[in-house]
PDB file of N, CA and C in Angstrom:
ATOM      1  N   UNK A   1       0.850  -1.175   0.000  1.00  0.00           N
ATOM      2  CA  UNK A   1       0.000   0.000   0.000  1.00  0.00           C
ATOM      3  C   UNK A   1       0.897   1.240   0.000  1.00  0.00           C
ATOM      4  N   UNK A   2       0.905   1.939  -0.502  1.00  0.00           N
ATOM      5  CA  UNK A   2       1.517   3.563  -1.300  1.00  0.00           C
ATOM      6  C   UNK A   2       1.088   4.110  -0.046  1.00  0.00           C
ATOM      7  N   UNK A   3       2.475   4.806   0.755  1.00  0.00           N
ATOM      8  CA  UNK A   3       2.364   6.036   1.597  1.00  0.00           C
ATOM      9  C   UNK A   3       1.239   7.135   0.673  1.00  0.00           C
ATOM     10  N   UNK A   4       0.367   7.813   1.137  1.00  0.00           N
ATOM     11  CA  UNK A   4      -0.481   9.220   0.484  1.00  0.00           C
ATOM     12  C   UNK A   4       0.257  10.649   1.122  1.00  0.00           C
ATOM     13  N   UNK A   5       0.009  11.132   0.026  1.00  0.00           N
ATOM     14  CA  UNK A   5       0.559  12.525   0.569  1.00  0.00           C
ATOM     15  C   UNK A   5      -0.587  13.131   1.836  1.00  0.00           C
ATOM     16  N   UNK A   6       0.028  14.480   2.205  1.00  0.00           N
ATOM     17  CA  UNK A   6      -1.273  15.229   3.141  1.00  0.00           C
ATOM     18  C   UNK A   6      -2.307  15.615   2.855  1.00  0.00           C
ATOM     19  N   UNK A   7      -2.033  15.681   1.691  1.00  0.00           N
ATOM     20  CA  UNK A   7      -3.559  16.193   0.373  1.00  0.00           C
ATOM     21  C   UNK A   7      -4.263  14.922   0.668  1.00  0.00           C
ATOM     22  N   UNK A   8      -3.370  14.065  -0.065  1.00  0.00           N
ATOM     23  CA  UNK A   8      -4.452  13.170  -0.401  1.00  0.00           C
ATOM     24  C   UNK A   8      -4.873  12.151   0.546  1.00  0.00           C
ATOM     25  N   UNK A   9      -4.816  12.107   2.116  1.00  0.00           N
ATOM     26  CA  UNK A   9      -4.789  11.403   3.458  1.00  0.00           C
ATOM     27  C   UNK A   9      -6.501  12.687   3.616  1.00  0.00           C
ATOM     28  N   UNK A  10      -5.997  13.839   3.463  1.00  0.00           N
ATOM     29  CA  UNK A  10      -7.097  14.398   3.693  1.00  0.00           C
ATOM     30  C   UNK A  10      -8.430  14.431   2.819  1.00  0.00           C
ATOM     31  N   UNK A  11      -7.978  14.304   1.573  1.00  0.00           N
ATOM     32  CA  UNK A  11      -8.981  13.675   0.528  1.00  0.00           C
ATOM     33  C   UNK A  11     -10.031  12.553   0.759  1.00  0.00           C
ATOM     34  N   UNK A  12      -8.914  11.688   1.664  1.00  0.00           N
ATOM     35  CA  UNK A  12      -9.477  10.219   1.989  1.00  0.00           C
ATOM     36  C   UNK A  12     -10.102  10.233   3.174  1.00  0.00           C
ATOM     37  N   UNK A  13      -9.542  11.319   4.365  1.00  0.00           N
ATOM     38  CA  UNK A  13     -10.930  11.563   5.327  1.00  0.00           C
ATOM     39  C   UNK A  13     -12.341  11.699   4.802  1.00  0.00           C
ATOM     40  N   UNK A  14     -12.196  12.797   3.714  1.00  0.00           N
ATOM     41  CA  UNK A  14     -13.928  13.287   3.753  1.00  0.00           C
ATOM     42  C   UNK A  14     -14.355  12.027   2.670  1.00  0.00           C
ATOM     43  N   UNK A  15     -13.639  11.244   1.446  1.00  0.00           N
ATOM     44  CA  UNK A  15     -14.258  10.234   1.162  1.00  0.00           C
ATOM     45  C   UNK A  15     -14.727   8.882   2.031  1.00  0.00           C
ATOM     46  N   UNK A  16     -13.887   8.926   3.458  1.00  0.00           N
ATOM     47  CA  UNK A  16     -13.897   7.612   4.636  1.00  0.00           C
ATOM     48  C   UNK A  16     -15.312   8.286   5.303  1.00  0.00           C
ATOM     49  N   UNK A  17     -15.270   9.889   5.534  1.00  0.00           N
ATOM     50  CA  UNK A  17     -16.266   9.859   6.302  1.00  0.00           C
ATOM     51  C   UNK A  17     -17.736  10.256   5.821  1.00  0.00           C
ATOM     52  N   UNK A  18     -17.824  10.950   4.161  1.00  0.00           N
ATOM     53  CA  UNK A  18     -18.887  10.113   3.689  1.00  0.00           C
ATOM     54  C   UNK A  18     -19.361   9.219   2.957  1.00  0.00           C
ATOM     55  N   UNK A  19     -18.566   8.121   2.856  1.00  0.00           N
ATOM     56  CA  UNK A  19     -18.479   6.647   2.466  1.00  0.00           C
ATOM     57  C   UNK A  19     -18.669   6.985   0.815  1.00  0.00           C
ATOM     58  N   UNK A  20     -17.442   7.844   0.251  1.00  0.00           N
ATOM     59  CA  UNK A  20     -17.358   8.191  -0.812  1.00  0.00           C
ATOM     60  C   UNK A  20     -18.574   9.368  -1.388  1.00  0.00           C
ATOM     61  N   UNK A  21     -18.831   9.772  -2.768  1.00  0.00           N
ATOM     62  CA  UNK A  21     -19.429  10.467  -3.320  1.00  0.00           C
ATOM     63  C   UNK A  21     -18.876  11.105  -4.214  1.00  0.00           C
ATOM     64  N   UNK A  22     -19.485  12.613  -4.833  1.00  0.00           N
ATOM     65  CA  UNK A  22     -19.309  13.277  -5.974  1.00  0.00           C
ATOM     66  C   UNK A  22     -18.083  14.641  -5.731  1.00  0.00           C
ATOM     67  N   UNK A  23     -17.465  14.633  -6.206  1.00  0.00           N
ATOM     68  CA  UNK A  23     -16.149  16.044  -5.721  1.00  0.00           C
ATOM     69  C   UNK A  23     -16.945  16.741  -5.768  1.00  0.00           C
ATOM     70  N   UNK A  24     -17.823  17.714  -5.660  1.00  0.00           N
ATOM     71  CA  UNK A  24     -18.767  18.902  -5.441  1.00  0.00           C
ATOM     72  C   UNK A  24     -19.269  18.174  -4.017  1.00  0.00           C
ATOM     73  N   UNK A  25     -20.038  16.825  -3.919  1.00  0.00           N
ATOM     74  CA  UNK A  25     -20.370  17.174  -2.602  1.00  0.00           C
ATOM     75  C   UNK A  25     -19.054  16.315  -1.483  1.00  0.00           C
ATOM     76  N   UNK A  26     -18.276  16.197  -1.989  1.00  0.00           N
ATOM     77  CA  UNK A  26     -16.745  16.169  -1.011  1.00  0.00           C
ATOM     78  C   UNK A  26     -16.259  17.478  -0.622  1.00  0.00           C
ATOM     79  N   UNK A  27     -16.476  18.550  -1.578  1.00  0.00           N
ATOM     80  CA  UNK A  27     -15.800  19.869  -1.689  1.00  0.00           C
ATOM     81  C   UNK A  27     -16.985  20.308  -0.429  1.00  0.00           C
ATOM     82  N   UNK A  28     -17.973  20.282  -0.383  1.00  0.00           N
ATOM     83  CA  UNK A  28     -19.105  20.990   0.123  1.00  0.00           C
ATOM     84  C   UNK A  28     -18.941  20.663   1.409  1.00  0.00           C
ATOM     85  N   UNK A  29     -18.095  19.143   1.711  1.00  0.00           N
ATOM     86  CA  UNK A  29     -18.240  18.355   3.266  1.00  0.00           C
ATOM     87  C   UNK A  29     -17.108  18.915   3.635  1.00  0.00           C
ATOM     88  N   UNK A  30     -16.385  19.494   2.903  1.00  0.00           N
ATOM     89  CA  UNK A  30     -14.623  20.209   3.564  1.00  0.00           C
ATOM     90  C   UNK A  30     -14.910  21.026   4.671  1.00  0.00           C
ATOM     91  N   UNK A  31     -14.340  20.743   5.963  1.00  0.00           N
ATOM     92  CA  UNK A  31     -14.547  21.421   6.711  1.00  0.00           C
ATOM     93  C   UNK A  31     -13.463  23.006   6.214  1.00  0.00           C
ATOM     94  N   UNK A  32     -13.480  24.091   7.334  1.00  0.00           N
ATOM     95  CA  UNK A  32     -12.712  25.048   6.822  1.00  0.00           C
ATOM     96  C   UNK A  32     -12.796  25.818   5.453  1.00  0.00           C
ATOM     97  N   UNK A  33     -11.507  25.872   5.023  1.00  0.00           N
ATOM     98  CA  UNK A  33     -11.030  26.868   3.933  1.00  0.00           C
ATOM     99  C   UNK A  33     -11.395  25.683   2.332  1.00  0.00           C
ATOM    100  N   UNK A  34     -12.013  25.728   2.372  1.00  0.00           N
ATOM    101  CA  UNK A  34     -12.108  24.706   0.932  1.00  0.00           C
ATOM    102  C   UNK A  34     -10.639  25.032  -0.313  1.00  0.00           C
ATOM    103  N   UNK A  35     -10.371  23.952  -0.549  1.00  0.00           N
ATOM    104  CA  UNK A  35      -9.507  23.952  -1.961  1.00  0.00           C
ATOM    105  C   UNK A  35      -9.902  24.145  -3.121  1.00  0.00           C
ATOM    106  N   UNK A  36      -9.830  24.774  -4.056  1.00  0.00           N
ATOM    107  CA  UNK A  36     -10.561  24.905  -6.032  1.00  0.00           C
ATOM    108  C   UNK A  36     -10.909  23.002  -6.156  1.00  0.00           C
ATOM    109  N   UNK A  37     -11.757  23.133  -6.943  1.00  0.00           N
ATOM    110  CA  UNK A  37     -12.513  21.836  -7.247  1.00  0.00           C
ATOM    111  C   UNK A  37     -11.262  21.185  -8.125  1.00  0.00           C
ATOM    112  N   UNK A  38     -10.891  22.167  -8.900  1.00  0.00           N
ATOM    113  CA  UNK A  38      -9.608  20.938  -9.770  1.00  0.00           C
ATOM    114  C   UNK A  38      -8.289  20.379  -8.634  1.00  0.00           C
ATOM    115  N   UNK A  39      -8.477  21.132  -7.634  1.00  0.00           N
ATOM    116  CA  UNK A  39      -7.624  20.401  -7.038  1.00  0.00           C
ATOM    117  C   UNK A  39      -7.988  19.136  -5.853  1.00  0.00           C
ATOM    118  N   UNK A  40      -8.801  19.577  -5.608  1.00  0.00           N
ATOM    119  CA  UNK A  40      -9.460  17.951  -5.593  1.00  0.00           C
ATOM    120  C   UNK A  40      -9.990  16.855  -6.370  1.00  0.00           C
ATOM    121  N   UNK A  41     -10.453  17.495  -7.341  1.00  0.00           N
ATOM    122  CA  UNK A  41     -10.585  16.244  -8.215  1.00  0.00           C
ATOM    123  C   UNK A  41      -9.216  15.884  -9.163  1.00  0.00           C
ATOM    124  N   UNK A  42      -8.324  16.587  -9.086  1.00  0.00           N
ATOM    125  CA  UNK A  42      -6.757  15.770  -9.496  1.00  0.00           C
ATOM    126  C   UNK A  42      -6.418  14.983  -8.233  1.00  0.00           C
ATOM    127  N   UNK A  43      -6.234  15.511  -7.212  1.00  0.00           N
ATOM    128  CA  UNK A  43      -5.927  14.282  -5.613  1.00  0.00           C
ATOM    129  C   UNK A  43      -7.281  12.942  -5.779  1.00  0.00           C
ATOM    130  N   UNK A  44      -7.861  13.430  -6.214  1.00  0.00           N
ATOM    131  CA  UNK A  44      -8.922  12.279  -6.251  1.00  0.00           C
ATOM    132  C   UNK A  44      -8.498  10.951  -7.219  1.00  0.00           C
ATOM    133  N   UNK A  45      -8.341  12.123  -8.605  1.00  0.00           N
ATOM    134  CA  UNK A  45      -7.487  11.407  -9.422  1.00  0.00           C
ATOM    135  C   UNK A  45      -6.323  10.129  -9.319  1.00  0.00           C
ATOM    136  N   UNK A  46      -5.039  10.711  -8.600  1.00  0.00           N
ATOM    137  CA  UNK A  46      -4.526  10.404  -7.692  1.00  0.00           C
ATOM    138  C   UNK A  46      -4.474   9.195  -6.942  1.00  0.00           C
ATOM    139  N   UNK A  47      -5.585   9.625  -6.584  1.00  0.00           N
ATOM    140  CA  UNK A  47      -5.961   8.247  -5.222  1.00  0.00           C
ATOM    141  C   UNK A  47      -6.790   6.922  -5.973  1.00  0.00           C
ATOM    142  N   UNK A  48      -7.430   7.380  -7.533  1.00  0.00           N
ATOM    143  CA  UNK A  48      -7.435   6.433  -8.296  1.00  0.00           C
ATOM    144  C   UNK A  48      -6.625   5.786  -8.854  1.00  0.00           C
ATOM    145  N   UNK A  49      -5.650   6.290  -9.253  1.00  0.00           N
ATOM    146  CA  UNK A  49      -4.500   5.631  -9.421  1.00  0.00           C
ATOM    147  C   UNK A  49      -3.600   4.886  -8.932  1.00  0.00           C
ATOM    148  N   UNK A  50      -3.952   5.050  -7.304  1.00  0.00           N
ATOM    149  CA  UNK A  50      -2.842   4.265  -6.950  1.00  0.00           C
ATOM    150  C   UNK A  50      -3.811   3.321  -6.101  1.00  0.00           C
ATOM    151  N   UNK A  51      -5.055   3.009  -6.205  1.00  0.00           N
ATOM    152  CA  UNK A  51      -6.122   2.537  -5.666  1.00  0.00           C
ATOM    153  C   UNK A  51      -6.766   2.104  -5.162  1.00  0.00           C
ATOM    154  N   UNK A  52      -6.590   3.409  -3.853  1.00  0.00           N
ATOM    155  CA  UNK A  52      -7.522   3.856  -2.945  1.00  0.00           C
ATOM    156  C   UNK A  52      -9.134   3.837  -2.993  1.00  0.00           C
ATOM    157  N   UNK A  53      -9.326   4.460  -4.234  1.00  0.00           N
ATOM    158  CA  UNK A  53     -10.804   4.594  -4.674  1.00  0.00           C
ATOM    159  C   UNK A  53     -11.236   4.292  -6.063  1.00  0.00           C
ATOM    160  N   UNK A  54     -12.135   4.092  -6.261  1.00  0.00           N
ATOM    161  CA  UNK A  54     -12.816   3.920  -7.419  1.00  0.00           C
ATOM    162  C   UNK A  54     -14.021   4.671  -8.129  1.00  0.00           C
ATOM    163  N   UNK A  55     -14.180   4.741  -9.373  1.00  0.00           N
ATOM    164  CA  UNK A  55     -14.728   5.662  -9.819  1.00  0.00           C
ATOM    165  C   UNK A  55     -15.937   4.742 -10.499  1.00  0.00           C
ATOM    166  N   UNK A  56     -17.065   5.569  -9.800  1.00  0.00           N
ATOM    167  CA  UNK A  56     -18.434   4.591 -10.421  1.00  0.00           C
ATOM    168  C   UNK A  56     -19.095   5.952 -11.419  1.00  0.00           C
ATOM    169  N   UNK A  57     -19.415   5.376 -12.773  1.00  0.00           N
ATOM    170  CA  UNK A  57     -19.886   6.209 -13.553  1.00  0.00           C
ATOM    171  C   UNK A  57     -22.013   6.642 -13.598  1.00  0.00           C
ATOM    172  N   UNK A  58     -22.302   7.866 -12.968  1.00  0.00           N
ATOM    173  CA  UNK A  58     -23.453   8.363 -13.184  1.00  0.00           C
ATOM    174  C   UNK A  58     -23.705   9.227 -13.918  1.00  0.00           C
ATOM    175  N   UNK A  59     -24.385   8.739 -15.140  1.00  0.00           N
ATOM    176  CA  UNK A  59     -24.917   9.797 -16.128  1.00  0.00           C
ATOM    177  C   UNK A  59     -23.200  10.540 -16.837  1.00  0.00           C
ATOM    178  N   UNK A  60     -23.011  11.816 -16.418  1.00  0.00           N
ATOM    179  CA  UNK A  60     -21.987  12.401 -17.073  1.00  0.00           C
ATOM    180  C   UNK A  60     -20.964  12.244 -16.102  1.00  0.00           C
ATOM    181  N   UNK A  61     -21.137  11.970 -14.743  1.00  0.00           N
ATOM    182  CA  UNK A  61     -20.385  12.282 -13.473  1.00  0.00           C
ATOM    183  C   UNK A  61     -19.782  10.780 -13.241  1.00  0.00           C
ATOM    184  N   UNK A  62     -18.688  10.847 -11.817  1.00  0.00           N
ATOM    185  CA  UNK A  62     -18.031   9.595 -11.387  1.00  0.00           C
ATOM    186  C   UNK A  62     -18.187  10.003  -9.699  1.00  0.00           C
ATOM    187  N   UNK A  63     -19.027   9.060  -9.432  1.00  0.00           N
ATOM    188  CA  UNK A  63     -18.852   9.050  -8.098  1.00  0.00           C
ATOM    189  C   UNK A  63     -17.351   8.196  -7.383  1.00  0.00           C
ATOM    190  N   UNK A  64     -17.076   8.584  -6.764  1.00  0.00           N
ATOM    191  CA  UNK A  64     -15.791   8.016  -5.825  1.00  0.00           C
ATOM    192  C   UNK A  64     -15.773   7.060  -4.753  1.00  0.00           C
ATOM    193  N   UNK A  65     -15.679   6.150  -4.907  1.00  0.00           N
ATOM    194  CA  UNK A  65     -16.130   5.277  -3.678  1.00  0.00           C
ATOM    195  C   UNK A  65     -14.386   4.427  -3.044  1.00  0.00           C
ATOM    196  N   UNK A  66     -14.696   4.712  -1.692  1.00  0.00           N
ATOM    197  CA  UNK A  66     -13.231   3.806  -1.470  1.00  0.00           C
ATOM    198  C   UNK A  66     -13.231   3.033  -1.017  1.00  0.00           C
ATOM    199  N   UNK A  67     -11.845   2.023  -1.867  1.00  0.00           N
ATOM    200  CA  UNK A  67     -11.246   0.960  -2.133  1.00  0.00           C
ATOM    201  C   UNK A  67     -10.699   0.273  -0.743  1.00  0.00           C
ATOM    202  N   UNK A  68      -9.984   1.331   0.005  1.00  0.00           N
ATOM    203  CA  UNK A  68      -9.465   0.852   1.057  1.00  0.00           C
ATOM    204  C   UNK A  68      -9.609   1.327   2.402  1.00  0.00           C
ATOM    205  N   UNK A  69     -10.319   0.582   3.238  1.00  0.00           N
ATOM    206  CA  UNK A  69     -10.827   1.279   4.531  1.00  0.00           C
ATOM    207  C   UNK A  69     -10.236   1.936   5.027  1.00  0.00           C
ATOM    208  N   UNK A  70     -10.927   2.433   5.898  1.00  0.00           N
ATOM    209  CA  UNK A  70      -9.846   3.335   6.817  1.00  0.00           C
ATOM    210  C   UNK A  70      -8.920   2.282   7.811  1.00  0.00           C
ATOM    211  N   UNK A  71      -9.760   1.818   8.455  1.00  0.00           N
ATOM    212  CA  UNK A  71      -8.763   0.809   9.681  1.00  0.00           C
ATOM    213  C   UNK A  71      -7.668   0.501   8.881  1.00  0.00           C
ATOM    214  N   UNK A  72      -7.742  -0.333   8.080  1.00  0.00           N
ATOM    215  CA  UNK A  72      -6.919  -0.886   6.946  1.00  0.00           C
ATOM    216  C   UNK A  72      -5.570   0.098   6.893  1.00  0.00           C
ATOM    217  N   UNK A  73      -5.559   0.950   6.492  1.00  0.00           N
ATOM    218  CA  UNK A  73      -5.396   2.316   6.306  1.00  0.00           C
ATOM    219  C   UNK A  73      -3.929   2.892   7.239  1.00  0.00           C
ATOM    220  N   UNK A  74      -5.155   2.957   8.173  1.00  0.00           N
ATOM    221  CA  UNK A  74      -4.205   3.458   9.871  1.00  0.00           C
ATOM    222  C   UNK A  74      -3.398   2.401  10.283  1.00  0.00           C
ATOM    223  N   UNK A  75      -3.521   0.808  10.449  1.00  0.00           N
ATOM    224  CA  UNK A  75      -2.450  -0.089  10.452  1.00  0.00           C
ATOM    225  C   UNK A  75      -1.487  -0.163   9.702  1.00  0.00           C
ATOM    226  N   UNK A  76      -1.379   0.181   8.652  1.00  0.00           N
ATOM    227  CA  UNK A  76       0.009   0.020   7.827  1.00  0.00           C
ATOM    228  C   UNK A  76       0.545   1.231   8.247  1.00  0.00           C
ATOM    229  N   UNK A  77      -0.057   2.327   7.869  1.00  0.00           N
ATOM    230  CA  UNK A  77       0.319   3.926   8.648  1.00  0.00           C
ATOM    231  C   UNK A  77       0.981   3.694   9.854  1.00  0.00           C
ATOM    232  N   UNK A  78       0.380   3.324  10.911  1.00  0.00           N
ATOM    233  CA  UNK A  78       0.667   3.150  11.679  1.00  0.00           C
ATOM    234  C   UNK A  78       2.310   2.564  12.509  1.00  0.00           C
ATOM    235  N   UNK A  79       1.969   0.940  11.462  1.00  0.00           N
ATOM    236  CA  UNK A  79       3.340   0.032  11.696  1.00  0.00           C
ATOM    237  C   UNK A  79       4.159   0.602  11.123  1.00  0.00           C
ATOM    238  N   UNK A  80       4.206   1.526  10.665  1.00  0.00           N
ATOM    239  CA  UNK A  80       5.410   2.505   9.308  1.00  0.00           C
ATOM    240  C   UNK A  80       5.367   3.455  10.052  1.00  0.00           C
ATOM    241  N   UNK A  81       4.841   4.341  11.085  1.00  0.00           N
ATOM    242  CA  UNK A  81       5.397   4.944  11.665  1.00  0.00           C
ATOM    243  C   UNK A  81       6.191   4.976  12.911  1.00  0.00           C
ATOM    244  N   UNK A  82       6.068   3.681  13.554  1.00  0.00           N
ATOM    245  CA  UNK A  82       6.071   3.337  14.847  1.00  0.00           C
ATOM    246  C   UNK A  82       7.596   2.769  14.273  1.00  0.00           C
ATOM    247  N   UNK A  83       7.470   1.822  13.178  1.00  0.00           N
ATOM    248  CA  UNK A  83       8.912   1.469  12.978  1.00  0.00           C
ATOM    249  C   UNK A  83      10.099   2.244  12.506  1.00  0.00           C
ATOM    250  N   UNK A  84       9.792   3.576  11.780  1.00  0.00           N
ATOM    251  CA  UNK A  84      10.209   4.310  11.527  1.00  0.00           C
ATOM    252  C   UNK A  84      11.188   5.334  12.428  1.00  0.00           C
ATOM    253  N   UNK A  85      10.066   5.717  13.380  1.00  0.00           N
ATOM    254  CA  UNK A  85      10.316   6.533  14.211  1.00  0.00           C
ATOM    255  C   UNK A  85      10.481   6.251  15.940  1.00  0.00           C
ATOM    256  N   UNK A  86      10.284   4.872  16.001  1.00  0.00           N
ATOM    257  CA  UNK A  86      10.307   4.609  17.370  1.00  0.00           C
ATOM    258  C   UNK A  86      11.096   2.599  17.450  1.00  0.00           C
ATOM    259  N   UNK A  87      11.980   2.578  16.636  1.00  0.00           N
ATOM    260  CA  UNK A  87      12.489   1.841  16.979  1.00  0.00           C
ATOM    261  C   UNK A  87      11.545   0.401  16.595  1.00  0.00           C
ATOM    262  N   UNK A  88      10.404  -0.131  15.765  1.00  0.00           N
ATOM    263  CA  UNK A  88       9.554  -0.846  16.045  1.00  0.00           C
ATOM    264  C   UNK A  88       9.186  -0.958  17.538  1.00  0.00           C
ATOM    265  N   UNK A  89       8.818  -0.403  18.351  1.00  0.00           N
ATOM    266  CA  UNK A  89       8.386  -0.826  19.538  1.00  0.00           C
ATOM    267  C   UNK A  89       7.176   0.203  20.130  1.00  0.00           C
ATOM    268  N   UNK A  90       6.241  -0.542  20.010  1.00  0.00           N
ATOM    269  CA  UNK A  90       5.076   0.748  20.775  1.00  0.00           C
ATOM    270  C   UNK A  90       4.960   1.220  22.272  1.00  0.00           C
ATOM    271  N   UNK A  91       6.254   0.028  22.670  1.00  0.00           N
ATOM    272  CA  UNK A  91       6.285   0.663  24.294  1.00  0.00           C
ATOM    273  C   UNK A  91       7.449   2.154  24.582  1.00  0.00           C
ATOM    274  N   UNK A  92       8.313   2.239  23.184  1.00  0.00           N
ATOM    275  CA  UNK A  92       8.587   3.807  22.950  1.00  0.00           C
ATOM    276  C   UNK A  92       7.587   4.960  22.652  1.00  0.00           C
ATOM    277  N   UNK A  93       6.601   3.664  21.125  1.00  0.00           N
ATOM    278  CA  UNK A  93       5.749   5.350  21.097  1.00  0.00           C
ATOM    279  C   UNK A  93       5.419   5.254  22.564  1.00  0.00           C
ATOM    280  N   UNK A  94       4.477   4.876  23.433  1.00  0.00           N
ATOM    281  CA  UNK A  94       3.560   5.725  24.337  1.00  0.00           C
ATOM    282  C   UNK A  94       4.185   6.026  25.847  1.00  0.00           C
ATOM    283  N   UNK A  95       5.881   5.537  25.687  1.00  0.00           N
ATOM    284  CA  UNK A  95       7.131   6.410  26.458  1.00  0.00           C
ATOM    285  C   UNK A  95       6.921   7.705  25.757  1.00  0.00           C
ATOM    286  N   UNK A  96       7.186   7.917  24.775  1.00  0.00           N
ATOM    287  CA  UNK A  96       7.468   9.191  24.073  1.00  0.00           C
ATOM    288  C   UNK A  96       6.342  10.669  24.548  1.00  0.00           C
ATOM    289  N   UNK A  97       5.036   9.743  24.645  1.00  0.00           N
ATOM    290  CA  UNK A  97       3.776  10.327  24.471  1.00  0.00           C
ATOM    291  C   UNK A  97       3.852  10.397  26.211  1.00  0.00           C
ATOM    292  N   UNK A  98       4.261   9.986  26.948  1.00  0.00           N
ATOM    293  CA  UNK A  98       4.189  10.031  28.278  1.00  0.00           C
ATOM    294  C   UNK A  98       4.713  11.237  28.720  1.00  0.00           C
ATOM    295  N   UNK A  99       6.398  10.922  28.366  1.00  0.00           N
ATOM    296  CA  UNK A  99       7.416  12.160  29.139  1.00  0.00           C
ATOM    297  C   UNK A  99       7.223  13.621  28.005  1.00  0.00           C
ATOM    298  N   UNK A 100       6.050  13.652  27.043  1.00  0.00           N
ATOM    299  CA  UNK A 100       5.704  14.778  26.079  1.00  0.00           C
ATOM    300  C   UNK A 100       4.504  15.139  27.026  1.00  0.00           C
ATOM    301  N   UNK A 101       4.254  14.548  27.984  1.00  0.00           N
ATOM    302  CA  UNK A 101       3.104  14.713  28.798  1.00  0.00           C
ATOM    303  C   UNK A 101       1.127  14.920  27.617  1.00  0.00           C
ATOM    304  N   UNK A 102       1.382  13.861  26.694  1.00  0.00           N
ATOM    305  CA  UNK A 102       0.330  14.460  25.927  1.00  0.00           C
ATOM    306  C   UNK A 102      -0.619  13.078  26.429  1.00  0.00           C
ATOM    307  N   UNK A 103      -0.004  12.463  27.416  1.00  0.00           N
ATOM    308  CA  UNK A 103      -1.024  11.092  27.635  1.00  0.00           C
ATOM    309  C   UNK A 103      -0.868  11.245  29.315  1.00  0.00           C
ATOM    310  N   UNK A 104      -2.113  11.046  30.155  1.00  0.00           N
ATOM    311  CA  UNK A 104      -1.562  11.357  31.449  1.00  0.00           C
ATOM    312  C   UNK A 104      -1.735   9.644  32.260  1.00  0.00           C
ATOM    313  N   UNK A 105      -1.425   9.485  33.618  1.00  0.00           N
ATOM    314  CA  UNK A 105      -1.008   7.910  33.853  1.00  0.00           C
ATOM    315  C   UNK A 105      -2.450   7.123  34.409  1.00  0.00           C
ATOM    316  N   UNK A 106      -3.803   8.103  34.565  1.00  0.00           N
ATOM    317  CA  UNK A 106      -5.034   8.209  34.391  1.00  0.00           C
ATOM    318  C   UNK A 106      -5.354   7.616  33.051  1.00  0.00           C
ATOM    319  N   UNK A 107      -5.086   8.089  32.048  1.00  0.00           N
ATOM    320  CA  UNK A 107      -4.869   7.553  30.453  1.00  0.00           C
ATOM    321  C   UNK A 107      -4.698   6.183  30.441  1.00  0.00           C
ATOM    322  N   UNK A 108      -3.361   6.119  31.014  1.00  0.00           N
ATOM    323  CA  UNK A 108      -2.485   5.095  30.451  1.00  0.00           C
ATOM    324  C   UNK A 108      -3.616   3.556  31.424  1.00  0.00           C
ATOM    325  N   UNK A 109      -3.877   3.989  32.609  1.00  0.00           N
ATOM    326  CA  UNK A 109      -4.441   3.430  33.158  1.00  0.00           C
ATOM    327  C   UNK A 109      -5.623   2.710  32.399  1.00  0.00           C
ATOM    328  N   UNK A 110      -6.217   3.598  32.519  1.00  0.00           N
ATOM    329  CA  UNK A 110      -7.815   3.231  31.272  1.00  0.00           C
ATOM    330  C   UNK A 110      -7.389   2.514  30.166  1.00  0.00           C
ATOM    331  N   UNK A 111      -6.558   2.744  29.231  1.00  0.00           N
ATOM    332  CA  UNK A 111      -5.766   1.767  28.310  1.00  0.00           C
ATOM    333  C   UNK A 111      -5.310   0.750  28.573  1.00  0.00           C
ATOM    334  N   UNK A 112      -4.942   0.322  30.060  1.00  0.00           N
ATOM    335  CA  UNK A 112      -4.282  -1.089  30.414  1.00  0.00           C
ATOM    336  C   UNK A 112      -6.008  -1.447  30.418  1.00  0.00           C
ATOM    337  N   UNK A 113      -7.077  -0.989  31.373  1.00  0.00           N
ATOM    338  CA  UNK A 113      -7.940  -1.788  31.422  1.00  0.00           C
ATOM    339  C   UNK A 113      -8.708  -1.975  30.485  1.00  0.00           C
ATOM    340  N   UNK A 114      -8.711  -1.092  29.122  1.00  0.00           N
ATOM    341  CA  UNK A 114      -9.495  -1.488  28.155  1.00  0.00           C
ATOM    342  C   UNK A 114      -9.079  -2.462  27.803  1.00  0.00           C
ATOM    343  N   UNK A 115      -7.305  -3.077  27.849  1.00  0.00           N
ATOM    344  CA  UNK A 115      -6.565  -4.243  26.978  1.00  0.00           C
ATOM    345  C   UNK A 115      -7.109  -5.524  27.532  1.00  0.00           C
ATOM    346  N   UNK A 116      -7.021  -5.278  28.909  1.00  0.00           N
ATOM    347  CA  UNK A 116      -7.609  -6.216  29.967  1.00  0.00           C
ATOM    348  C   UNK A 116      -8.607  -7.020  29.864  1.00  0.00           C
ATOM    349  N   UNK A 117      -9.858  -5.757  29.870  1.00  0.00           N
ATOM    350  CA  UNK A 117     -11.352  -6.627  29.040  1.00  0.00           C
ATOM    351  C   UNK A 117     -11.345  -7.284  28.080  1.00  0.00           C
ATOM    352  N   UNK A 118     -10.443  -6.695  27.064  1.00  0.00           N
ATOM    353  CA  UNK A 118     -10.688  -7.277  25.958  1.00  0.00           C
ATOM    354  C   UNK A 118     -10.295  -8.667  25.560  1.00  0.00           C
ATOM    355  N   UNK A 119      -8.802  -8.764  26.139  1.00  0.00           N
ATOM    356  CA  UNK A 119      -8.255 -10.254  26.581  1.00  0.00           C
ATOM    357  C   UNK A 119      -9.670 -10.972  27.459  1.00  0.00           C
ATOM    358  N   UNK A 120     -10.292 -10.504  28.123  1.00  0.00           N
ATOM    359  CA  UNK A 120     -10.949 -11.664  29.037  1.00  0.00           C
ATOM    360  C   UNK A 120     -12.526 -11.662  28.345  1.00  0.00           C
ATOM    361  N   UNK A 121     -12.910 -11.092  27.084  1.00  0.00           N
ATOM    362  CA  UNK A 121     -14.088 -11.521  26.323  1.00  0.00           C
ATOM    363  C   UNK A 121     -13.512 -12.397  25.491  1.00  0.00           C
TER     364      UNK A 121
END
């Protein structure tokens, strides 16, 4: 699976979060400062190409529908960043995230016991 640029990671939010559609109403779901329509529909482009999404043909138009989930998505992201940048080991990332104070030991707590339950269902 092809690293995406920031464009096009953000492209793939508003197609993940309205389970695809038409670049006018992707452009319309942009939160903020919207981008010119050709430049989303070239990142769209884009993300057909390397394929993320797919293009279903209506009438004159192509709706966009995607190829590859999100979860899907965030795990490879993920294991590519963690190995990248933290040694493969996730007990660095959430060292890292600790002494950055952006996770507090209240946090970390609730996270052991969510792991907990989940092992014992």
């Amino acid at each position: 699976m092809e690293k995406l640029t920031i464009q096009e990671e953000e492209a793939m939010q508003l197609i993940w979060r309205n389970n695809g559609g038409f670049v006018k109403e992707l452009l319309d779901s942009m939160p903020g400062e919207k981008v010119p329509y050709t430049t989303l529909a070239s990142t769209i482009k884009n993300l057909q190409r390397k394929g993320y999404v797919k293009a279903v043909r209506y009438a004159n138009a192509y709706r966009y529908e995607p190829m590859v989930g999100e979860e899907d998505y965030k795990k490879v992201f993920m294991n590519g960043f963690v190995s990248d940048y933290f040694k493969n080991s996730y007990k660095e990332l959430v060292s890292f995230f600790a002494k950055e104070e952006k996770i507090s030991t209240d946090e970390l707590d609730e996270i052991i016991k969510m792991i907990k339950e989940e092992k014992s269902e």
